[in-house]
N, C-alpha and C. Protein backbone atom coordinates (compact mmCIF):
# COMPACT_ATOMS: atom_id res chain seq x y z
N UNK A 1 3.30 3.98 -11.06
CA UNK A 1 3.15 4.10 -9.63
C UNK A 1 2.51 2.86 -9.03
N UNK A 2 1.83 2.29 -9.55
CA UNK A 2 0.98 0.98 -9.19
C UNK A 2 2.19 -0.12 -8.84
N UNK A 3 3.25 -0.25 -9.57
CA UNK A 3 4.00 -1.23 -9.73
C UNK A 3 5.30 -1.06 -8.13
N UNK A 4 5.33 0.47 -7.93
CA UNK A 4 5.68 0.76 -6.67
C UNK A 4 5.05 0.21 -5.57
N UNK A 5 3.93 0.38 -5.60
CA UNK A 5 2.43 0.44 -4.49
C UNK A 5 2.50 -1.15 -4.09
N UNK A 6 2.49 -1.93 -5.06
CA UNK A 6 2.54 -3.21 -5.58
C UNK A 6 4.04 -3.84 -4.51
N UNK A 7 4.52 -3.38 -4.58
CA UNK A 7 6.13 -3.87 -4.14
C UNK A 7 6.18 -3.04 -2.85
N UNK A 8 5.32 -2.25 -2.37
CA UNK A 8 5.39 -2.19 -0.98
C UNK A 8 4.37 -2.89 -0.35
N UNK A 9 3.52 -3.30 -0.35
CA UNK A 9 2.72 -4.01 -0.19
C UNK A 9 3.19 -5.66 0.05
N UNK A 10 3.85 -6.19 -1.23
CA UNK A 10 4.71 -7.61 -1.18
C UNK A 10 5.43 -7.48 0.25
N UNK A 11 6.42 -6.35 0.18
CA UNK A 11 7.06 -6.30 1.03
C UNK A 11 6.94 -6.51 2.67
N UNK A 12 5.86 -5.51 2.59
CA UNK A 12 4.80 -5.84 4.36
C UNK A 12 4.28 -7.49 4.30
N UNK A 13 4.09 -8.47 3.46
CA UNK A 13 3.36 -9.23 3.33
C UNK A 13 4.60 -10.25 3.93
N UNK A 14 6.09 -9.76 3.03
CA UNK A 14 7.01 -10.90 3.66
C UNK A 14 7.91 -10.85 5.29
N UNK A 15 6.94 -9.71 5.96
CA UNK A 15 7.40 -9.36 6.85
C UNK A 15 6.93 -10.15 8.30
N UNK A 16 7.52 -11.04 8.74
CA UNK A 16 6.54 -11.76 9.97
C UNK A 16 5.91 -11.21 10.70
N UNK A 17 6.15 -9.65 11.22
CA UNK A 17 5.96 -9.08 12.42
C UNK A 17 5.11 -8.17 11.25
N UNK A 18 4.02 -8.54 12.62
CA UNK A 18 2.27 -7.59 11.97
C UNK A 18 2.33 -6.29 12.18
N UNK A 19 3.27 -5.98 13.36
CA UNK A 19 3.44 -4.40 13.46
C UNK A 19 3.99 -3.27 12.59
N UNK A 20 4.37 -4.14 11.54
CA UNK A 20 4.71 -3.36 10.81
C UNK A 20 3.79 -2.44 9.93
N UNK A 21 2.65 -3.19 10.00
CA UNK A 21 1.44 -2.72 9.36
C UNK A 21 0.64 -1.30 9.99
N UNK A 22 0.61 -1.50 11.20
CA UNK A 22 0.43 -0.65 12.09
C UNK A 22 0.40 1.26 11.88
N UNK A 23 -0.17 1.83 11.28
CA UNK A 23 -0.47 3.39 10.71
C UNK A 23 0.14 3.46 9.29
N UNK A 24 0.00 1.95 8.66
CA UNK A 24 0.39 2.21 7.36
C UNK A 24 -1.24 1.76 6.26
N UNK A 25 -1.50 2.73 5.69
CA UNK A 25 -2.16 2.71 4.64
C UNK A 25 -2.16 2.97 3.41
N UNK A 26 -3.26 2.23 2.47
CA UNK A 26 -2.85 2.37 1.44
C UNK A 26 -3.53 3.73 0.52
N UNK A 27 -3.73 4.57 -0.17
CA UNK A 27 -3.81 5.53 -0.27
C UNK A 27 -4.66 5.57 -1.71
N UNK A 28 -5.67 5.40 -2.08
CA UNK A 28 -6.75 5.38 -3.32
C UNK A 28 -7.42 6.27 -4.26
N UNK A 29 -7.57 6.49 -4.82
CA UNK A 29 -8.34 7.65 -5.58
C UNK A 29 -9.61 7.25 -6.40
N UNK A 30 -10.75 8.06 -5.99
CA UNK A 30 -11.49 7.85 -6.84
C UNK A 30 -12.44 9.65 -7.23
N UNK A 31 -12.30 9.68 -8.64
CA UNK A 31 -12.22 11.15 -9.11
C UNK A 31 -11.27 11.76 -8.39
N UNK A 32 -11.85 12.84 -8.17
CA UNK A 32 -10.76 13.57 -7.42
C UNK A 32 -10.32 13.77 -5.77
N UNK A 33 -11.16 12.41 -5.21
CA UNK A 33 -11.07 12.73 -3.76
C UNK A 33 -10.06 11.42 -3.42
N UNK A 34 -9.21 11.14 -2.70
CA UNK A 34 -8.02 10.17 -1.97
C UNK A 34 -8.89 9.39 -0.73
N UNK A 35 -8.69 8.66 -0.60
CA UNK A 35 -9.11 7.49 0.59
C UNK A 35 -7.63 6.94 0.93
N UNK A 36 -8.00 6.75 2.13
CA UNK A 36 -7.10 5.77 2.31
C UNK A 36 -7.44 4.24 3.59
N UNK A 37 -7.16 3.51 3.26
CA UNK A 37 -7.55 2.13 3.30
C UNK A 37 -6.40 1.25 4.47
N UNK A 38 -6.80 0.70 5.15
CA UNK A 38 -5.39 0.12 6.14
C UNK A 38 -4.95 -0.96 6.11
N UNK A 39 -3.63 -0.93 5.51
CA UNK A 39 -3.10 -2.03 4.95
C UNK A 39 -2.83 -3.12 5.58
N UNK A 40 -3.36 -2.87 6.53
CA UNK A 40 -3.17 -4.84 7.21
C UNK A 40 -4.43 -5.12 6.57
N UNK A 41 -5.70 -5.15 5.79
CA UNK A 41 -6.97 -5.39 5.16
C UNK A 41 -6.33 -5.81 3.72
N UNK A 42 -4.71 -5.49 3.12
CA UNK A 42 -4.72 -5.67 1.82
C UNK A 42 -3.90 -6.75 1.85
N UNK A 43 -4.08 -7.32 0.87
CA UNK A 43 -3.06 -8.68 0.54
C UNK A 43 -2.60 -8.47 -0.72
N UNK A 44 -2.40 -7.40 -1.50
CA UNK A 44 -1.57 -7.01 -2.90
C UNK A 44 -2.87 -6.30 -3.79
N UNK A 45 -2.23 -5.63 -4.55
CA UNK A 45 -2.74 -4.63 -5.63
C UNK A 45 -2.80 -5.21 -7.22
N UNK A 46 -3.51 -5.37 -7.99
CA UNK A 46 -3.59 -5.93 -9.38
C UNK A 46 -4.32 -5.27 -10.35
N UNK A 47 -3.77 -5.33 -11.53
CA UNK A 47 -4.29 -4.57 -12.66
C UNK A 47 -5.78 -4.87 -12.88
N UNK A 48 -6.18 -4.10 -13.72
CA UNK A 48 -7.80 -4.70 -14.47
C UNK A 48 -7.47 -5.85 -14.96
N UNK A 49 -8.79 -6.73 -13.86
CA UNK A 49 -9.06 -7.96 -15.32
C UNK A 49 -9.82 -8.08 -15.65
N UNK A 50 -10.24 -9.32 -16.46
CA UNK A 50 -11.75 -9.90 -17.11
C UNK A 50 -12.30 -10.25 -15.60
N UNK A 51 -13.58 -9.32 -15.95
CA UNK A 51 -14.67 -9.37 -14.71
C UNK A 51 -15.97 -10.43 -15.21
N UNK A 52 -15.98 -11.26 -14.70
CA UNK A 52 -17.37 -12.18 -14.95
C UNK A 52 -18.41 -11.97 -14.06
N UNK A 53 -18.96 -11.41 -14.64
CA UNK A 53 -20.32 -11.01 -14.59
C UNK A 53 -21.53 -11.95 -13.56
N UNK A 54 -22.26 -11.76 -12.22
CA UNK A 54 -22.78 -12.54 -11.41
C UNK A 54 -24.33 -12.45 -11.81
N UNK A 55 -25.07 -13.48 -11.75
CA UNK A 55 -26.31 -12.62 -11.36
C UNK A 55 -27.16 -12.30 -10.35
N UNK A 56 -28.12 -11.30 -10.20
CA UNK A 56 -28.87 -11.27 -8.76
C UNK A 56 -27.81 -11.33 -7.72
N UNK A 57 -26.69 -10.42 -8.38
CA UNK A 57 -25.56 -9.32 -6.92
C UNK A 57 -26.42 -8.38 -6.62
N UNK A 58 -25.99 -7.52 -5.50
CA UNK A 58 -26.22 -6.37 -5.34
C UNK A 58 -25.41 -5.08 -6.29
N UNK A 59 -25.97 -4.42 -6.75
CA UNK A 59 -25.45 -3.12 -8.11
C UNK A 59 -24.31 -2.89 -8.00
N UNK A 60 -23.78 -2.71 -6.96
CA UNK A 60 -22.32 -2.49 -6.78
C UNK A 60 -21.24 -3.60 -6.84
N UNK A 61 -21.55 -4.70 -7.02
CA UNK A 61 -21.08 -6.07 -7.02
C UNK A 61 -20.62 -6.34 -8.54
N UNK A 62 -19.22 -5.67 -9.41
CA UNK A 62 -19.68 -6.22 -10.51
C UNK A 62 -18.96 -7.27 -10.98
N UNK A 63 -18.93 -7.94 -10.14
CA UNK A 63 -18.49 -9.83 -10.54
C UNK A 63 -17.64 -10.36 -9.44
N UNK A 64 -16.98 -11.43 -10.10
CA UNK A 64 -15.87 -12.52 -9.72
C UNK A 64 -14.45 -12.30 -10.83
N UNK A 65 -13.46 -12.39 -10.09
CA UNK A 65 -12.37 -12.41 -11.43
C UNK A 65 -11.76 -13.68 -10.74
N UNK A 66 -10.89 -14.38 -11.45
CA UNK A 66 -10.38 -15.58 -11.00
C UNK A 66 -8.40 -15.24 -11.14
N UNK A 67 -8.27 -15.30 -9.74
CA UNK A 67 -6.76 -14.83 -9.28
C UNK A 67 -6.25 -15.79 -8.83
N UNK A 68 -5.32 -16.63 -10.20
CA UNK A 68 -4.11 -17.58 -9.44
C UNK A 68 -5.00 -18.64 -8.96
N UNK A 69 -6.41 -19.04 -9.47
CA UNK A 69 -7.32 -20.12 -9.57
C UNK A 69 -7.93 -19.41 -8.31
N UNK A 70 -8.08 -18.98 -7.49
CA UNK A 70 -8.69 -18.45 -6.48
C UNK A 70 -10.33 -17.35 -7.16
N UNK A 71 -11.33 -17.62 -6.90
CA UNK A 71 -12.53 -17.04 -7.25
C UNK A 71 -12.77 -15.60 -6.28
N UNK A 72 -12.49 -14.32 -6.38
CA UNK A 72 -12.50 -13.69 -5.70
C UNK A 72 -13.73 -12.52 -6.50
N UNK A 73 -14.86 -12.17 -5.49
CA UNK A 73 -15.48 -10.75 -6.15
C UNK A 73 -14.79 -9.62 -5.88
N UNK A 74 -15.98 -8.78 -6.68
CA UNK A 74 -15.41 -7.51 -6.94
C UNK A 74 -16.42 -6.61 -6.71
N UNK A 75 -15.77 -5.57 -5.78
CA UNK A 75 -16.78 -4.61 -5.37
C UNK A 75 -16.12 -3.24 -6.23
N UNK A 76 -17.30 -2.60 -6.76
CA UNK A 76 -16.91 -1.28 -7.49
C UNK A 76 -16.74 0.09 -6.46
N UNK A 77 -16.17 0.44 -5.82
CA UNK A 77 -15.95 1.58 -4.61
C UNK A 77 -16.80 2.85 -4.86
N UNK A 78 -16.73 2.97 -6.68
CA UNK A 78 -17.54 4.12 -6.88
C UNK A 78 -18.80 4.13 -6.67
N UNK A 79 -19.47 2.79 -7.42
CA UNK A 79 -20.86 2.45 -7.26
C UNK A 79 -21.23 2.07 -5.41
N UNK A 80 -20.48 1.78 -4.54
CA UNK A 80 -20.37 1.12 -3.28
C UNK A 80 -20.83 2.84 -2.74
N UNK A 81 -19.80 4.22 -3.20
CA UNK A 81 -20.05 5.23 -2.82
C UNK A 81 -21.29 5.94 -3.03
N UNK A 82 -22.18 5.42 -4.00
CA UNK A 82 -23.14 6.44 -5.10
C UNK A 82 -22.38 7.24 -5.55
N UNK A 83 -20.81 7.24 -6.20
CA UNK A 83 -20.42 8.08 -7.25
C UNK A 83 -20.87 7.95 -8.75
N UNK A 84 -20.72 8.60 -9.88
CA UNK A 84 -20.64 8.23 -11.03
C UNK A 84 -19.45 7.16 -11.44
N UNK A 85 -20.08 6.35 -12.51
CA UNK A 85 -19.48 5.44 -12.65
C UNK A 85 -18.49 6.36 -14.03
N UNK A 86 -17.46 5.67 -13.84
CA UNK A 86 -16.78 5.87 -15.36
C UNK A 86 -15.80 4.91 -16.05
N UNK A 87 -15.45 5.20 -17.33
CA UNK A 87 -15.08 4.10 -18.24
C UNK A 87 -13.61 3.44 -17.21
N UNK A 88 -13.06 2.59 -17.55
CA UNK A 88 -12.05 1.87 -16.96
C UNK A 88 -10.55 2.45 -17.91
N UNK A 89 -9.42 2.83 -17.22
CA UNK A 89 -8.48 3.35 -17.96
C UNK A 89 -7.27 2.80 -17.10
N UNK A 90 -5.67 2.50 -17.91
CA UNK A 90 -4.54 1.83 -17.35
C UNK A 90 -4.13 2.34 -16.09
N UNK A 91 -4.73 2.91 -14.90
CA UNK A 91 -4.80 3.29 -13.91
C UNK A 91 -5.41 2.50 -12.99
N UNK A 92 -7.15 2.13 -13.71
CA UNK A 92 -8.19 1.67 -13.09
C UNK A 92 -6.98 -0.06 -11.96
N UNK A 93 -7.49 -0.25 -11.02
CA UNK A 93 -7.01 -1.43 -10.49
C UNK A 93 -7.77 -2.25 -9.26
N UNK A 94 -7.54 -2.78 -9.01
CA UNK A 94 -8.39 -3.67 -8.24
C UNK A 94 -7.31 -4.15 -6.34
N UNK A 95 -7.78 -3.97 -5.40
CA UNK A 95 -7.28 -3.89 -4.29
C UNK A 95 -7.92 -5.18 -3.64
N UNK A 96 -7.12 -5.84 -3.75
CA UNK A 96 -7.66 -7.37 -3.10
C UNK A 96 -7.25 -7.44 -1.35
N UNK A 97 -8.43 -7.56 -1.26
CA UNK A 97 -8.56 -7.25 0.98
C UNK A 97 -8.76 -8.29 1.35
N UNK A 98 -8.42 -8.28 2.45
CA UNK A 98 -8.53 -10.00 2.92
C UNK A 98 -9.08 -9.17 4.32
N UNK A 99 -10.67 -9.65 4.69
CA UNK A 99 -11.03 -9.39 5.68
C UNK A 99 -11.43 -10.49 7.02
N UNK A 100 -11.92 -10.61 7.77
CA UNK A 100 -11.86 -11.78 8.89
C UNK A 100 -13.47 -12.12 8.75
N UNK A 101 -14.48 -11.41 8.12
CA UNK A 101 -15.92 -11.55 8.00
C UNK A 101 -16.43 -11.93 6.74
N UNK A 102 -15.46 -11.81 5.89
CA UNK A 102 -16.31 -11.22 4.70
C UNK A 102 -15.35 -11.95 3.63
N UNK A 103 -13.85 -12.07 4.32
CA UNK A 103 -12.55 -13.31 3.54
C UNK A 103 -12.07 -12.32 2.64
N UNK A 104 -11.52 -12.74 1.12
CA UNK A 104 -10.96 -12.26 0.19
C UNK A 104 -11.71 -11.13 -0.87
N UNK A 105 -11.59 -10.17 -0.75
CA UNK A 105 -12.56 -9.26 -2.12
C UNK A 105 -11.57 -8.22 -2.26
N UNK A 106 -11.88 -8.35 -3.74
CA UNK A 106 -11.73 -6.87 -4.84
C UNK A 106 -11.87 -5.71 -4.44
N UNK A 107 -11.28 -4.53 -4.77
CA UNK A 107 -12.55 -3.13 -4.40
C UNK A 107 -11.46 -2.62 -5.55
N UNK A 108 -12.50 -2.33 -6.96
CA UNK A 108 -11.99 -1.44 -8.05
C UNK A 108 -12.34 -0.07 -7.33
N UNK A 109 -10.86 0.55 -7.96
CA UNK A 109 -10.64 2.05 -7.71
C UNK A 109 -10.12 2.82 -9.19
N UNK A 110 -10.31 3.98 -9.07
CA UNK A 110 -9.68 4.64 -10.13
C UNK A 110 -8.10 4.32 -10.05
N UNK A 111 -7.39 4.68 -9.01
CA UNK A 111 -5.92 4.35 -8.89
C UNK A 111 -5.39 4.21 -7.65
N UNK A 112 -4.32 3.87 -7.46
CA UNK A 112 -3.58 3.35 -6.22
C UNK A 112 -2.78 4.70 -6.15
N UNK A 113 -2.38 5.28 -4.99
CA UNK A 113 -1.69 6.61 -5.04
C UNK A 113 -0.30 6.30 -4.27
N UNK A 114 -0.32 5.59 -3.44
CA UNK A 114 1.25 5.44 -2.41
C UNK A 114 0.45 4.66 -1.31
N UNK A 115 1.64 4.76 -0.68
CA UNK A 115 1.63 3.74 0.87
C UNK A 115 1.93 4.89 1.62
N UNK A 116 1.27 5.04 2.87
CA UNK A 116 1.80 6.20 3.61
C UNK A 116 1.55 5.87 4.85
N UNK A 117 2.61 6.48 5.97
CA UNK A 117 2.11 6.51 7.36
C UNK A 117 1.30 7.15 7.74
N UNK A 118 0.19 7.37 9.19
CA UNK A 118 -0.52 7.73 9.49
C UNK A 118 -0.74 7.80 10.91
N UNK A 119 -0.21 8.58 11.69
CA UNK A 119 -0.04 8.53 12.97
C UNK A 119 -1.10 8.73 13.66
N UNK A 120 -1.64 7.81 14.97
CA UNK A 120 -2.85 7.62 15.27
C UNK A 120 -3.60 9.19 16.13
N UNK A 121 -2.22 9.59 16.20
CA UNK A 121 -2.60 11.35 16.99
C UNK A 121 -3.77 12.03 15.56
N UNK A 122 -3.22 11.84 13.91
CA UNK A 122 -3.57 12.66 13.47
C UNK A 122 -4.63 12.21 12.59
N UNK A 123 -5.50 11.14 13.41
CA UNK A 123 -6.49 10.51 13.14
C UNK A 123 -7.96 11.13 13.78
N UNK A 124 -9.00 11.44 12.86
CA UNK A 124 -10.23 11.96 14.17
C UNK A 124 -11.32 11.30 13.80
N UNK A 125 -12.34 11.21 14.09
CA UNK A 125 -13.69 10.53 13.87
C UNK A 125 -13.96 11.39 12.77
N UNK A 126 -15.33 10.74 11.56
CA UNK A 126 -15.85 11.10 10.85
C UNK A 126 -16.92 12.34 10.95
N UNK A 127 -17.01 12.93 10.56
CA UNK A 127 -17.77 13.89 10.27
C UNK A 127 -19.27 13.55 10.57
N UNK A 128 -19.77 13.76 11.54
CA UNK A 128 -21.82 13.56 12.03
C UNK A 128 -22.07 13.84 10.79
N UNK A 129 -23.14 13.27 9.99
CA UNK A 129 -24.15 13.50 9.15
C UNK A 129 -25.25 13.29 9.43
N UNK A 130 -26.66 14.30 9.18
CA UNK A 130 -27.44 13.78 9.62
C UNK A 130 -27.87 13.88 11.05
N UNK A 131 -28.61 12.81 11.44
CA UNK A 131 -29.30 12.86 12.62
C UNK A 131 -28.17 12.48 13.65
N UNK A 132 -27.20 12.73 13.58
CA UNK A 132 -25.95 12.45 14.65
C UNK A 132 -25.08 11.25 14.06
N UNK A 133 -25.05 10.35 13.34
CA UNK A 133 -25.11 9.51 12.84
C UNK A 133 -23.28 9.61 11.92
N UNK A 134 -22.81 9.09 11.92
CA UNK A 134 -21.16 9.11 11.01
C UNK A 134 -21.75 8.38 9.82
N UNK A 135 -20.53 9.22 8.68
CA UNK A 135 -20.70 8.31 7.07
C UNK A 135 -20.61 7.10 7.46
N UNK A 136 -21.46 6.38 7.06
CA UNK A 136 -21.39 4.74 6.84
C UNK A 136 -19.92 3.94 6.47
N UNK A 137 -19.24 4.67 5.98
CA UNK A 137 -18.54 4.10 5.19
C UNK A 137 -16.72 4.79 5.67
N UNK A 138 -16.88 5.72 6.56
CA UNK A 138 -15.68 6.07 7.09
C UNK A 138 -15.75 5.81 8.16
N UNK A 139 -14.23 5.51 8.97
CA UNK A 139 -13.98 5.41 10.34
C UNK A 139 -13.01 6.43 10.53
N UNK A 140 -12.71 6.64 9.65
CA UNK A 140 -12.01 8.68 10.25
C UNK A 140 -11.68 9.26 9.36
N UNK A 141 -10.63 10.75 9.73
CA UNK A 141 -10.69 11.48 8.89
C UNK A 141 -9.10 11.64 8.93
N UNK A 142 -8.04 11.39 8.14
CA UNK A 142 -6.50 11.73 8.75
C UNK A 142 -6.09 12.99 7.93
N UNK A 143 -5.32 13.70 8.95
CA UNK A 143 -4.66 14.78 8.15
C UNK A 143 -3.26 14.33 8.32
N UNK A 144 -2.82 13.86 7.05
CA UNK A 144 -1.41 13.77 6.07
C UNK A 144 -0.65 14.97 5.62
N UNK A 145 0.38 15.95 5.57
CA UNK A 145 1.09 16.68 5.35
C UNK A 145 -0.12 17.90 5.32
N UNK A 146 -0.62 18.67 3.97
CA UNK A 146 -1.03 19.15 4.03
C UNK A 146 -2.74 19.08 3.25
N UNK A 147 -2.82 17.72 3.40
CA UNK A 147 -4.07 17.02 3.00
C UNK A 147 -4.75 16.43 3.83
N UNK A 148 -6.04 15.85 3.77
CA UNK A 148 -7.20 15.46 4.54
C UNK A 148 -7.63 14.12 3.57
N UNK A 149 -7.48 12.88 4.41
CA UNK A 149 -8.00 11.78 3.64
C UNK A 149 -9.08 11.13 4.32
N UNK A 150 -9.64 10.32 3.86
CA UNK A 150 -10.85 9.73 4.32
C UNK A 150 -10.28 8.42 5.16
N UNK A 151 -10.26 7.95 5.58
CA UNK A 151 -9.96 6.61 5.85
C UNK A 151 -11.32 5.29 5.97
N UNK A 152 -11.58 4.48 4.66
CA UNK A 152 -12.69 3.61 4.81
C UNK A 152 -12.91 2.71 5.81
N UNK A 153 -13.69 2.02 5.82
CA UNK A 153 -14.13 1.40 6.79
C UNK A 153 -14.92 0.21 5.72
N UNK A 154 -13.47 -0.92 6.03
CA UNK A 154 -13.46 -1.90 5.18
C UNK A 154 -14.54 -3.03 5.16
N UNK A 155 -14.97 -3.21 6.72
CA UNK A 155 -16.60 -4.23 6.79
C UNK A 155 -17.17 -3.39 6.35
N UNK A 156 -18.24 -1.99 6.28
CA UNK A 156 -18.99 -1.12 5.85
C UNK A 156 -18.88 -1.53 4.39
N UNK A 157 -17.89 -1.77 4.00
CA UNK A 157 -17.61 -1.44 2.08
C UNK A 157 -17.90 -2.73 1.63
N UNK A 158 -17.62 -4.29 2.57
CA UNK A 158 -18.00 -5.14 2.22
C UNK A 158 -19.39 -5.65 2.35
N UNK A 159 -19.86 -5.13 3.96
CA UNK A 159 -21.38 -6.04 4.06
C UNK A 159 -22.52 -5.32 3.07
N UNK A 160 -23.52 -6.40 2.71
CA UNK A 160 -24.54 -6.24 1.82
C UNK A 160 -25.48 -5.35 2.48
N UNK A 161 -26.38 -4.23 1.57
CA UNK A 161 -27.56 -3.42 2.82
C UNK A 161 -28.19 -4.37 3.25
């Protein structure tokens, strides 16, 4: 499925017109809960690689991998969440984002799930936590067929506390 995910992704990339991007996201898993991520933020999907190791990152930071000579980090989504961490398996992959603040980064996930539309009707704000306050880390909540995904909030996942 990655290798699908992978080739829709290329595809939006060789597309001139940005609108195409427009309620399409990319769709993530980590344990058992789905995110989904908005693919004008991605610039292609890639397997596990050799992660080199930084020092004095922040915990969730666990390295640099070097893509096509390009030095790009890597943010762990689980550790970024306070999830449990777990071992890395031919699923595990890495989502390289290209943001306007923050430039080129990683975000390891358990797996890539599909590309999907997302119509902005069936988009709502995050859930108050707390003292009135939204998850840090979501900018909404979409309901997809008969599922509920998170949708991240890609500066949140990149800037440092």
């Amino acid at each position: 499925m990655k290798s699908q995910t992978t080739t829709a992704i290329e595809a939006f990339a060789d597309d001139e017109d940005v609108n195409t991007l427009i309620h399409k996201f990319i769709v993530f898993r980590l344990g058992r809960e789905e995110y989904a991520l908005e693919a004008q933020y991605v610039n292609e999907i890639v397997g596990m690689q050799h992660i080199t190791v930084v020092p004095n990152v922040p915990y969730y930071i666990k390295g640099v991998i070097n893509l096509r000579g390009k030095i790009i980090p890597v943010v762990d989504v689980r550790l970024r969440f306070a999830l449990e961490e777990t071992a890395y398996n031919d699923r595990t992959c890495i989502v390289i984002t290209q943001h306007e603040e923050y430039g080129a980064t990683g975000l390891l996930v358990d797996a890539v799930v599909e590309v999907v539309d997302i119509d902005e009707a069936n988009i709502s704000d995050p859930p108050k936590t707390g003292k009135g306050s939204q998850s840090l880390f979501l900018q909404g909540m979409a309901k997809h067929g008969d599922v509920v995904r998170m949708i991240v909030n890609t500066g949140s996942i990149l800037a440092h506390d």
